[in-house]
Protein backbone atom coordinates (compact mmCIF):
# COMPACT_ATOMS: atom_id res chain seq x y z
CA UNK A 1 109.47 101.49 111.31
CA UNK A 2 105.98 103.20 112.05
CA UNK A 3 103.88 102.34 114.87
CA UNK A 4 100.29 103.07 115.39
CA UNK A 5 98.49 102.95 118.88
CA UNK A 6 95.55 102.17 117.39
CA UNK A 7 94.05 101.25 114.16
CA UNK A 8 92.40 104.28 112.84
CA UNK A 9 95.51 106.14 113.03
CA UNK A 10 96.69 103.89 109.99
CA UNK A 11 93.37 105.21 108.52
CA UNK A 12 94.00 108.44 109.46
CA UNK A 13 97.57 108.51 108.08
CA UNK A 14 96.41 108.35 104.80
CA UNK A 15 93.13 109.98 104.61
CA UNK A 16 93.15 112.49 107.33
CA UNK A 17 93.31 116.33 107.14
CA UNK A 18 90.72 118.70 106.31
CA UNK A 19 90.30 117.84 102.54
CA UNK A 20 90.96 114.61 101.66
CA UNK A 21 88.00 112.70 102.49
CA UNK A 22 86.36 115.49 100.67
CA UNK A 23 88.14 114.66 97.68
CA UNK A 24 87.34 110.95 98.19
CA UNK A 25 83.90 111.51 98.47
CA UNK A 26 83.45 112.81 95.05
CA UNK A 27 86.24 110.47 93.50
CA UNK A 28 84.08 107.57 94.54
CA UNK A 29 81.00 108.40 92.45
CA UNK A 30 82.86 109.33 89.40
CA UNK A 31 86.17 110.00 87.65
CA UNK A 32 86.74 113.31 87.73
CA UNK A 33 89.20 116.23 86.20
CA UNK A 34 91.02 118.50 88.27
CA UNK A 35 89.22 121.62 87.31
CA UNK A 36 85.44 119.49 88.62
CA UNK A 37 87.15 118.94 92.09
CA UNK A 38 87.66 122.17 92.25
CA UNK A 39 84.88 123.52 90.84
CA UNK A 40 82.94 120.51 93.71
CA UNK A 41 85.65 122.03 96.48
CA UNK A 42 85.52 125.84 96.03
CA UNK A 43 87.35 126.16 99.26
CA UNK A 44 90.52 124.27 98.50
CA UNK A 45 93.26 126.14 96.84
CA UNK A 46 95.18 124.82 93.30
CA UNK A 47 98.58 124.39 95.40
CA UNK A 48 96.40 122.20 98.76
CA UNK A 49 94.23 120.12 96.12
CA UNK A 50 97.21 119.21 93.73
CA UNK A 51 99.32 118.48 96.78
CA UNK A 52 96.64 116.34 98.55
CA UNK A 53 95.90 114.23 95.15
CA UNK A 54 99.63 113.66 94.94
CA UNK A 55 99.61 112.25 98.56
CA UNK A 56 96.57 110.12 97.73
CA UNK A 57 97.82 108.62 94.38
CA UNK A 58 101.29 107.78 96.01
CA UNK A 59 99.40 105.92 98.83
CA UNK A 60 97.75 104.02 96.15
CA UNK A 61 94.11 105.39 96.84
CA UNK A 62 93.19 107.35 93.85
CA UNK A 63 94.83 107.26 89.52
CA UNK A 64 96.24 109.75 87.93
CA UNK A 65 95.38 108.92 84.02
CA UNK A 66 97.09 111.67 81.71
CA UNK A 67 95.38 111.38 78.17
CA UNK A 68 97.89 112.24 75.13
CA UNK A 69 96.20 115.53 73.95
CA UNK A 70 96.73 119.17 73.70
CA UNK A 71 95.52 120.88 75.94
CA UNK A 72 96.38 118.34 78.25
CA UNK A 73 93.75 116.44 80.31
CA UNK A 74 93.99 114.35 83.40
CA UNK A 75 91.30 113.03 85.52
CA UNK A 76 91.10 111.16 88.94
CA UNK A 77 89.41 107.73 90.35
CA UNK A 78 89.62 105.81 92.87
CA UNK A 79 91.70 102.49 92.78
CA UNK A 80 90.75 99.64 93.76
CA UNK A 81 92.38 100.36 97.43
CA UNK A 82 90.61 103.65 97.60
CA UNK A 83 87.17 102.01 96.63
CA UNK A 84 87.44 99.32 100.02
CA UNK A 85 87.26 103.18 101.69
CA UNK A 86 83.81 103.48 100.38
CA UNK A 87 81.72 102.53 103.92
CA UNK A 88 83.95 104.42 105.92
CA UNK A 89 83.02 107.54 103.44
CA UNK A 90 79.38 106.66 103.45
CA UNK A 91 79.27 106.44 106.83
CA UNK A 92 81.43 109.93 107.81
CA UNK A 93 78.55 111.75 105.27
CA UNK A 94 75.64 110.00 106.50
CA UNK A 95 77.15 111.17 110.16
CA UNK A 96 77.64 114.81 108.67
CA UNK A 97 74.14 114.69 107.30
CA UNK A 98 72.00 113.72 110.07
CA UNK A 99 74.42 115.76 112.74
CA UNK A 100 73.47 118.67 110.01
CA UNK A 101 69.69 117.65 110.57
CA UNK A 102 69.69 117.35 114.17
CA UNK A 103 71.55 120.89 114.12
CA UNK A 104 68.95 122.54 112.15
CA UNK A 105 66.08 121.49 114.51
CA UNK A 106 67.78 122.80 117.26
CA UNK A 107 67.38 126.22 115.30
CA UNK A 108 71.32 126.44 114.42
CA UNK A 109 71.28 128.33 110.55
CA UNK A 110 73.50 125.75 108.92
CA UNK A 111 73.25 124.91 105.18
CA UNK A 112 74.42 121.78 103.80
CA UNK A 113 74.47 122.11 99.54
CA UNK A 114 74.83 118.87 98.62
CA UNK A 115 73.29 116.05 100.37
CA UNK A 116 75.26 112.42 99.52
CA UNK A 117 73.74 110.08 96.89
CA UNK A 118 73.70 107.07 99.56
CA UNK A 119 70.71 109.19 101.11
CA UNK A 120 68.61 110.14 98.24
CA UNK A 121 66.59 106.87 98.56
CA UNK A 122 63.05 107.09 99.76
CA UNK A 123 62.53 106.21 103.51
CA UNK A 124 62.48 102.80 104.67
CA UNK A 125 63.20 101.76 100.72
């Protein structure tokens, strides 16, 4: 039997660590192949990103789909369990973003490359 304290550590069991809400965060956009998360994560190693999409799919968050061709391709997306993750995503980039923001007007040099979707509306639209 597992017992949580508190609620978010049920979140955390399954999404936490340093890359899988990174991998999330792409999934939920598109469907993606293993060589694009990687390309999208150049930080994560091979072994650490096809261990981490193993945990997700087994906790029912993302699909594995394996098409019948040579070479073989497989891609990624999020299930229907890993979509109902989607404000909790938005809302841990639009965090990163403006803490990002309010880091660079204090004068830190800190680069973010790729701003979320979410935040590419105009202002106040």
């Amino acid at each position: 039997m597992t017992t949580y304290n508190i609620g978010v550590e049920a979140t955390m069991a399954v999404i936490g660590g340093k890359w899988k809400a990174i991998i999330l965060c792409h999934l939920r956009h598109e469907t993606m192949r293993t060589g694009e998360l990687r390309r999208a994560i150049p930080a994560i190693t091979q072994k650490m990103l096809t261990q981490q999409l193993r945990e997700l799919e087994r906790d029912g968050i993302i699909n594995r789909h394996v098409y019948d061709q040579v070479p073989p391709r497989v891609d990624y997306c999020l299930t229907e369990r890993g979509e109902s993750l989607g404000d909790i995503l938005t809302a841990m980039c639009q965090w990163g973003e403006q803490n990002i923001d309010e880091r660079q007007a204090a004068g830190e040099p800190i680069t973010l490359i790729h701003r979320d979707d979410v935040n590419l509306q105009p202002q106040g639209a």
